[in-house]
C-alpha atoms as a PDB file:
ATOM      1  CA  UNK A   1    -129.643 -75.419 -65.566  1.00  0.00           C
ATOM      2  CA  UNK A   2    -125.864 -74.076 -66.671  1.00  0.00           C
ATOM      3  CA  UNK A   3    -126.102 -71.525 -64.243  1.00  0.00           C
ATOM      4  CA  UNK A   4    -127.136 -74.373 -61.255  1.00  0.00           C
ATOM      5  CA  UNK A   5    -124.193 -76.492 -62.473  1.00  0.00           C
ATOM      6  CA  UNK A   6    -121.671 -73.804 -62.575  1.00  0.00           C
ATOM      7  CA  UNK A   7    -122.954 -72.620 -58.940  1.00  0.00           C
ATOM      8  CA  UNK A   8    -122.219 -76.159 -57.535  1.00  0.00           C
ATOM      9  CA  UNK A   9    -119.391 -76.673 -59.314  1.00  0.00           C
ATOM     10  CA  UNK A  10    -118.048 -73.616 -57.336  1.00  0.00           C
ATOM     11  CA  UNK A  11    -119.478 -74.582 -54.109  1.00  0.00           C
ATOM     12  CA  UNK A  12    -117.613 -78.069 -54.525  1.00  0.00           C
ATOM     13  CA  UNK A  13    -114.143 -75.531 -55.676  1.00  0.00           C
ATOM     14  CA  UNK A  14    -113.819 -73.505 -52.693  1.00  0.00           C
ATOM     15  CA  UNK A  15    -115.226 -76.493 -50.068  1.00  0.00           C
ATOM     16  CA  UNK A  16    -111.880 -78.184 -51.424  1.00  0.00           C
ATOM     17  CA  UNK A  17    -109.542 -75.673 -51.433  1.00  0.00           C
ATOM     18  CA  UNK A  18    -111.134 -75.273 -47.530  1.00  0.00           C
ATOM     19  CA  UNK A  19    -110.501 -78.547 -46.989  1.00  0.00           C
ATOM     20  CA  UNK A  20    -106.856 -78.646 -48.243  1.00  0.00           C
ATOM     21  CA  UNK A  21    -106.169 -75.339 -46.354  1.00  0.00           C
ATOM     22  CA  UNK A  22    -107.613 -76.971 -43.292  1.00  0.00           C
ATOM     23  CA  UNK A  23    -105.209 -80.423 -43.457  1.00  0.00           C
ATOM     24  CA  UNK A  24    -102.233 -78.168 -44.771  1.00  0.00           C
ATOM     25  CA  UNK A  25    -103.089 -76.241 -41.632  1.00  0.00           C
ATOM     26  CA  UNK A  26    -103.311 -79.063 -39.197  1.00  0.00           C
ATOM     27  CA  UNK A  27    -100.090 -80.519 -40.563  1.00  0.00           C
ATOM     28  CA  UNK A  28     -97.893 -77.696 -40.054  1.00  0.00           C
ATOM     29  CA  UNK A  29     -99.724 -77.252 -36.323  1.00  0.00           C
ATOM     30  CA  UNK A  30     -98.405 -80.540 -35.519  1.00  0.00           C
ATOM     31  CA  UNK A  31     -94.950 -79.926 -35.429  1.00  0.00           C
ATOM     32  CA  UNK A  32     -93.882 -78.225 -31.830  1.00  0.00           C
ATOM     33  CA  UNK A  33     -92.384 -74.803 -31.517  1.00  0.00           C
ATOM     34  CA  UNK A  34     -90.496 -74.789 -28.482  1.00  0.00           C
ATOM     35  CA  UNK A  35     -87.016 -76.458 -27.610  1.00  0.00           C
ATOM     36  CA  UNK A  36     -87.104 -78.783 -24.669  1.00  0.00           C
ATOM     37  CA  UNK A  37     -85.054 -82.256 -23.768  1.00  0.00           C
ATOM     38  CA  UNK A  38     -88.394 -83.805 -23.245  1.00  0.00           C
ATOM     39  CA  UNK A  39     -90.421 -86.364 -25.724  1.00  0.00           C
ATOM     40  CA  UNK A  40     -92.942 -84.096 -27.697  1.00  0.00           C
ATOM     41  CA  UNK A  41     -90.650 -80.764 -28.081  1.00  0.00           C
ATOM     42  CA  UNK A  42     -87.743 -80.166 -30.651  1.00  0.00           C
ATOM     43  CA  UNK A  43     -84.075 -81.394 -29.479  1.00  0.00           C
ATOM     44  CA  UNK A  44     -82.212 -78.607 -28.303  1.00  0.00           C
ATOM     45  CA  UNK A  45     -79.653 -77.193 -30.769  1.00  0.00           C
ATOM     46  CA  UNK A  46     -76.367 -77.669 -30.037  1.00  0.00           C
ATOM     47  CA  UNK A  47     -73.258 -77.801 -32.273  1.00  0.00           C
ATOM     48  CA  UNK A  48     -69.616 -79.773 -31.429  1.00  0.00           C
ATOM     49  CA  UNK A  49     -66.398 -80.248 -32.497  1.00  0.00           C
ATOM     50  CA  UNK A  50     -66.076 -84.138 -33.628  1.00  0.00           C
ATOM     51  CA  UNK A  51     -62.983 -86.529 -32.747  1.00  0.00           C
ATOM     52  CA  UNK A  52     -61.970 -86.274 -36.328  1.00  0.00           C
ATOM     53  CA  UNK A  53     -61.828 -82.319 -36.302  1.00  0.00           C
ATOM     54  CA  UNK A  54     -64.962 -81.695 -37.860  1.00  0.00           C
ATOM     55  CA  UNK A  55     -68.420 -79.928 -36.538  1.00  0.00           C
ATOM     56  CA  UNK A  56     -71.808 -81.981 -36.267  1.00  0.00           C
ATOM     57  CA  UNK A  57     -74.796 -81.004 -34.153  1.00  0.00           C
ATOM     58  CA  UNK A  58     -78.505 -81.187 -33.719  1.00  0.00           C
ATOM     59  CA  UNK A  59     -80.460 -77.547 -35.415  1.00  0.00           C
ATOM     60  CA  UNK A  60     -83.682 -76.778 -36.668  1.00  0.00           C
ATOM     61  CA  UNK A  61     -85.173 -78.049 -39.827  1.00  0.00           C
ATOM     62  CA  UNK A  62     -85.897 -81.473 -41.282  1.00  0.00           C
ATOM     63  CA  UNK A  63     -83.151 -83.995 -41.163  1.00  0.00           C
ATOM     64  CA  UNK A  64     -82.268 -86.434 -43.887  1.00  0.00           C
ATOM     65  CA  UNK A  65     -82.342 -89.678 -41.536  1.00  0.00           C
ATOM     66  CA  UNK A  66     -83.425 -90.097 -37.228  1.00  0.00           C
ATOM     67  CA  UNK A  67     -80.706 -89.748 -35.495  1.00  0.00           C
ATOM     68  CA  UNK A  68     -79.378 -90.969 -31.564  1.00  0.00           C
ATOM     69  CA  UNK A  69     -78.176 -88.843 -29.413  1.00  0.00           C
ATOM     70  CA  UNK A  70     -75.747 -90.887 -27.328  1.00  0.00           C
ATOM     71  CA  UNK A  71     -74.265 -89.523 -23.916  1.00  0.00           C
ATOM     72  CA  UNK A  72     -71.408 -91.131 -22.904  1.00  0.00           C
ATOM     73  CA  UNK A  73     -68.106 -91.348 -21.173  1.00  0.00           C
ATOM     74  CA  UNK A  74     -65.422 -94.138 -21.013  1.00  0.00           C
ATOM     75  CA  UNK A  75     -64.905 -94.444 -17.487  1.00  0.00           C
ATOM     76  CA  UNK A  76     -68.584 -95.559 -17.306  1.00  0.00           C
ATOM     77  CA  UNK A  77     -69.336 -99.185 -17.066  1.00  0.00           C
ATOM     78  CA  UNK A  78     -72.700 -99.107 -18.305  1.00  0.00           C
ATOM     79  CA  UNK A  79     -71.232 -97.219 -21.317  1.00  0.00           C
ATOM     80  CA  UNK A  80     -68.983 -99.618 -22.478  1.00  0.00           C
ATOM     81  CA  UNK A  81     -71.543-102.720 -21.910  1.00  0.00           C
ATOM     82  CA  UNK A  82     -73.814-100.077 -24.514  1.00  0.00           C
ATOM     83  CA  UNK A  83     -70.799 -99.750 -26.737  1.00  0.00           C
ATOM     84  CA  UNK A  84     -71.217-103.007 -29.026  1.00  0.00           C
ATOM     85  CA  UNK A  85     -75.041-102.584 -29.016  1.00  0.00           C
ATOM     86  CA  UNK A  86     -74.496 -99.371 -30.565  1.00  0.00           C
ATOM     87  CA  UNK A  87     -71.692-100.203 -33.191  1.00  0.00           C
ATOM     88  CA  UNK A  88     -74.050-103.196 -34.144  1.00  0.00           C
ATOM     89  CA  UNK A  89     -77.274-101.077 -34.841  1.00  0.00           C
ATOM     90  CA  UNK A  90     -75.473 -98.442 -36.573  1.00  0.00           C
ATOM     91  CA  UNK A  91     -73.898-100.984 -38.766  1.00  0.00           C
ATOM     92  CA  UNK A  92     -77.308-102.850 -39.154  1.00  0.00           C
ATOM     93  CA  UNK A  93     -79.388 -99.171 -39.817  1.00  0.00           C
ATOM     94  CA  UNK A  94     -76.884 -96.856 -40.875  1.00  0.00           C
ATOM     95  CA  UNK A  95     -78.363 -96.424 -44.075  1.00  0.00           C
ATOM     96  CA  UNK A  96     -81.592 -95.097 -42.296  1.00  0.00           C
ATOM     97  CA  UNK A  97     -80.296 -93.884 -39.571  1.00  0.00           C
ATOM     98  CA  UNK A  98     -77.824 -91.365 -37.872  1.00  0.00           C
ATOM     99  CA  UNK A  99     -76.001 -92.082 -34.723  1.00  0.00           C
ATOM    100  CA  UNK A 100     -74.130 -89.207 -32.855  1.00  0.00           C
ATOM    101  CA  UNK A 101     -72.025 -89.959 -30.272  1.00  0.00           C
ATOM    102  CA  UNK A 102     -71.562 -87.614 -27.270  1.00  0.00           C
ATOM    103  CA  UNK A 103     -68.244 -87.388 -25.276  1.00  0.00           C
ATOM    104  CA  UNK A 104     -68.317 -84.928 -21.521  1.00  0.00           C
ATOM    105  CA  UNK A 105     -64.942 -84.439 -22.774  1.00  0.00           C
ATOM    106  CA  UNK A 106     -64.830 -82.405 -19.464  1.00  0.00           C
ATOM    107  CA  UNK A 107     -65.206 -85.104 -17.083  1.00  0.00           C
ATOM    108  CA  UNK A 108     -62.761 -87.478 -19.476  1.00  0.00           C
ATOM    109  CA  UNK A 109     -59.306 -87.776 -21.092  1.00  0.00           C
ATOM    110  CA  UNK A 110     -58.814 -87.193 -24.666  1.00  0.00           C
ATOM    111  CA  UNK A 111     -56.465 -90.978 -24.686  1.00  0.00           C
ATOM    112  CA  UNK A 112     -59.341 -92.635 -22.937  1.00  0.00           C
ATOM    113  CA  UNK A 113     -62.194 -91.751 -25.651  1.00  0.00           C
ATOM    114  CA  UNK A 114     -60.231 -92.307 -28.579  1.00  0.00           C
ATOM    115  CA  UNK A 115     -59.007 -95.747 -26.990  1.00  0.00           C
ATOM    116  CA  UNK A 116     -62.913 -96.645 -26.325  1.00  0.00           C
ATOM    117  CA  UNK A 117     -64.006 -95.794 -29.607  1.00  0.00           C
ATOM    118  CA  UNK A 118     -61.238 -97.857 -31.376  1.00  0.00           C
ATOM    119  CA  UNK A 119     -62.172-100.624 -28.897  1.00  0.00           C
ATOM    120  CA  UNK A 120     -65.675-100.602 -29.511  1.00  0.00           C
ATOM    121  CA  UNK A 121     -65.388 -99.759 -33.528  1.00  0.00           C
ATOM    122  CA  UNK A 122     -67.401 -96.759 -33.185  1.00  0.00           C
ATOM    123  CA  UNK A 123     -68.020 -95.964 -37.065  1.00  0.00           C
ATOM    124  CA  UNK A 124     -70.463 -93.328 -36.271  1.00  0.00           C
ATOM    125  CA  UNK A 125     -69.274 -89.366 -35.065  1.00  0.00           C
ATOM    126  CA  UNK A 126     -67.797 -88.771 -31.581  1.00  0.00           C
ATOM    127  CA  UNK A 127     -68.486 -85.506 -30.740  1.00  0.00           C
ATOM    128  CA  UNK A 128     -66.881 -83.998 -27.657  1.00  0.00           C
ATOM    129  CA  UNK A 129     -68.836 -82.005 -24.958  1.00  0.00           C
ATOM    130  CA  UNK A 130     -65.517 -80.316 -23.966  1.00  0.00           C
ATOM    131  CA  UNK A 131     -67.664 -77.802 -21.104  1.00  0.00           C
ATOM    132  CA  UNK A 132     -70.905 -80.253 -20.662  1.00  0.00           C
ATOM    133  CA  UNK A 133     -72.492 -77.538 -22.868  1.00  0.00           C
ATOM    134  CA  UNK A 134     -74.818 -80.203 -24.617  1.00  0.00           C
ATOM    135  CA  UNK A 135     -75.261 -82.518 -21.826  1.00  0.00           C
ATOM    136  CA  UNK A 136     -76.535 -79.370 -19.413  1.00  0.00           C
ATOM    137  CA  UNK A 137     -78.484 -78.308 -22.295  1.00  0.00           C
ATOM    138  CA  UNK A 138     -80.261 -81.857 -22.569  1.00  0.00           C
ATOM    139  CA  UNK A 139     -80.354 -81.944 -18.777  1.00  0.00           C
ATOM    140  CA  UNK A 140     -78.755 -85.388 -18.874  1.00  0.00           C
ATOM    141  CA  UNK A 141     -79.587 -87.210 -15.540  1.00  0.00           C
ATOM    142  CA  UNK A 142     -76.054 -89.596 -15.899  1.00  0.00           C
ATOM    143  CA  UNK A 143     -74.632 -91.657 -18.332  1.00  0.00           C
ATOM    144  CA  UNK A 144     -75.543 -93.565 -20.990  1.00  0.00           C
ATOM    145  CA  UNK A 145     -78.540 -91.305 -22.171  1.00  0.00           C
ATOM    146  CA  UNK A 146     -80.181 -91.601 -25.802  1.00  0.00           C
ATOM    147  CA  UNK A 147     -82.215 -89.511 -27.062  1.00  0.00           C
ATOM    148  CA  UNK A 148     -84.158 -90.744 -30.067  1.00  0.00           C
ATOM    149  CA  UNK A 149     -85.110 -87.652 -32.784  1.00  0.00           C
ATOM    150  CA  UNK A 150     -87.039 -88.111 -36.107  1.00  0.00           C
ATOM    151  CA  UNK A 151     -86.376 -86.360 -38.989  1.00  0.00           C
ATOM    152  CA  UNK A 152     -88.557 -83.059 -38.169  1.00  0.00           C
ATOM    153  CA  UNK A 153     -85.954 -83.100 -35.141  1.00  0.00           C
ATOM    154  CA  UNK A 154     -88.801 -83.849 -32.724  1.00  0.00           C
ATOM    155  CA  UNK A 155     -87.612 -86.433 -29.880  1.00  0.00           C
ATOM    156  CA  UNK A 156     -89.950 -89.085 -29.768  1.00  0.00           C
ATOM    157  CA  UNK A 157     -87.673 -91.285 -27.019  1.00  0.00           C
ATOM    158  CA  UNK A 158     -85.390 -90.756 -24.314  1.00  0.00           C
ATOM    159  CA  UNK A 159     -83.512 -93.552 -23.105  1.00  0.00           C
ATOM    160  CA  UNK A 160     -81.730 -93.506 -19.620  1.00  0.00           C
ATOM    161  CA  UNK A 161     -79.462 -96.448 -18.865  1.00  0.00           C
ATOM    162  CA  UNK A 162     -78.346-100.146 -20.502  1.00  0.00           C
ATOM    163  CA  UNK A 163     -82.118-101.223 -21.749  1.00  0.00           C
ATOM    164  CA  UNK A 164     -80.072-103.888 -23.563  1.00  0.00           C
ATOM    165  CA  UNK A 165     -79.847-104.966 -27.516  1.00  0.00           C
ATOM    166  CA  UNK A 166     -83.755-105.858 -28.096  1.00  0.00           C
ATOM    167  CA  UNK A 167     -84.977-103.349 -26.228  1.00  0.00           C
ATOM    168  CA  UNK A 168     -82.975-100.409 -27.931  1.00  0.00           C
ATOM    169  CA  UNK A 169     -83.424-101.845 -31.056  1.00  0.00           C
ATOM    170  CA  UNK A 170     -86.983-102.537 -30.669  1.00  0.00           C
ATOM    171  CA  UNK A 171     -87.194 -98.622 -29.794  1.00  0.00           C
ATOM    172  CA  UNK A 172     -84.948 -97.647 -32.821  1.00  0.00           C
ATOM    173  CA  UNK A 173     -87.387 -99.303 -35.447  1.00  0.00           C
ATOM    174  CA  UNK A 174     -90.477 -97.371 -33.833  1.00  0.00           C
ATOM    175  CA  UNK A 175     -87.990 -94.207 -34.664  1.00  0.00           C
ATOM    176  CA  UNK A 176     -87.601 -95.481 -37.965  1.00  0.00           C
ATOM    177  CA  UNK A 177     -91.552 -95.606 -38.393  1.00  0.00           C
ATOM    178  CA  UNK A 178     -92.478 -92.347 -37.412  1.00  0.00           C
END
């Protein structure tokens, strides 16, 4: 009788330590591997000097909060209808919720993007593509482009265009969820 009760309490051991290798397993399967602008695949790293003079960028690893990855220019019209969407929902989320702001620096002035961002009360980091290095790397098809990464720095939404307030912010809180 001991002997049948210590055999099946072994059998029951080692089928859970199977099972938690198995889930331990799948979970680290799930995250992707390779690099690509595309929903599905890890953002592309990319590093940038900010409007204040710092460095910010998008690497591998787990993040503290989502962030946005904005593409933008001043000169663009859709842009600066975006602007106060994005200055409200970074004010409403910040506390969940990164925002980076990307300049082509190389197609704008200097004057104009730090006049937009004072107009528009951009709280959140400018950083400025000064040789479209990020915005070739995320193969931006124009301006305004979003691109919506979750903490594992998987992007799980792209954004092309003015979808308008509801729509990005009803896209932000799935971000927030996953």
């Amino acid at each position: 009788m001991r002997k049948t009760v210590l055999a099946l309490a072994i059998v029951i051991l080692l089928a859970g330590l199977a099972i938690i290798q198995q889930f331990a397993t799948a979970q680290t399967a799930a995250l992707p591997t390779e690099e690509a602008p595309k929903i599905g695949y890890l953002a592309p790293s990319f590093e940038l000097k900010t409007l204040d003079g710092g460095t910010l960028g998008i690497g591998r690893g787990e993040r503290e909060k989502p962030v946005i990855v904005n593409f933008w220019a001043s000169w663009c019209d859709p842009c600066r209808m975006e602007a106060p969407i994005l200055s409200d929902l970074y004010e409403k989320y910040k506390d969940r919720l990164d925002i980076y702001g990307v300049n082509g620096l190389e197609y704008d002035e200097m004057t104009s993007v730090q006049a937009f961002v004072k107009q528009y009360k951009y709280e959140f980091p400018t950083l400025l593509d000064e040789k479209s290095a990020a915005f070739k790397l995320y193969q931006v098809p124009g301006y305004p482009t979003s691109f919506f990464i979750d903490r594992r720095g998987v992007v799980q939404d792209i954004v092309v265009g003015l979808p308008g307030h509801e729509e990005f912010e009803r896209r932000l809180k799935k971000l927030l969820e996953s």
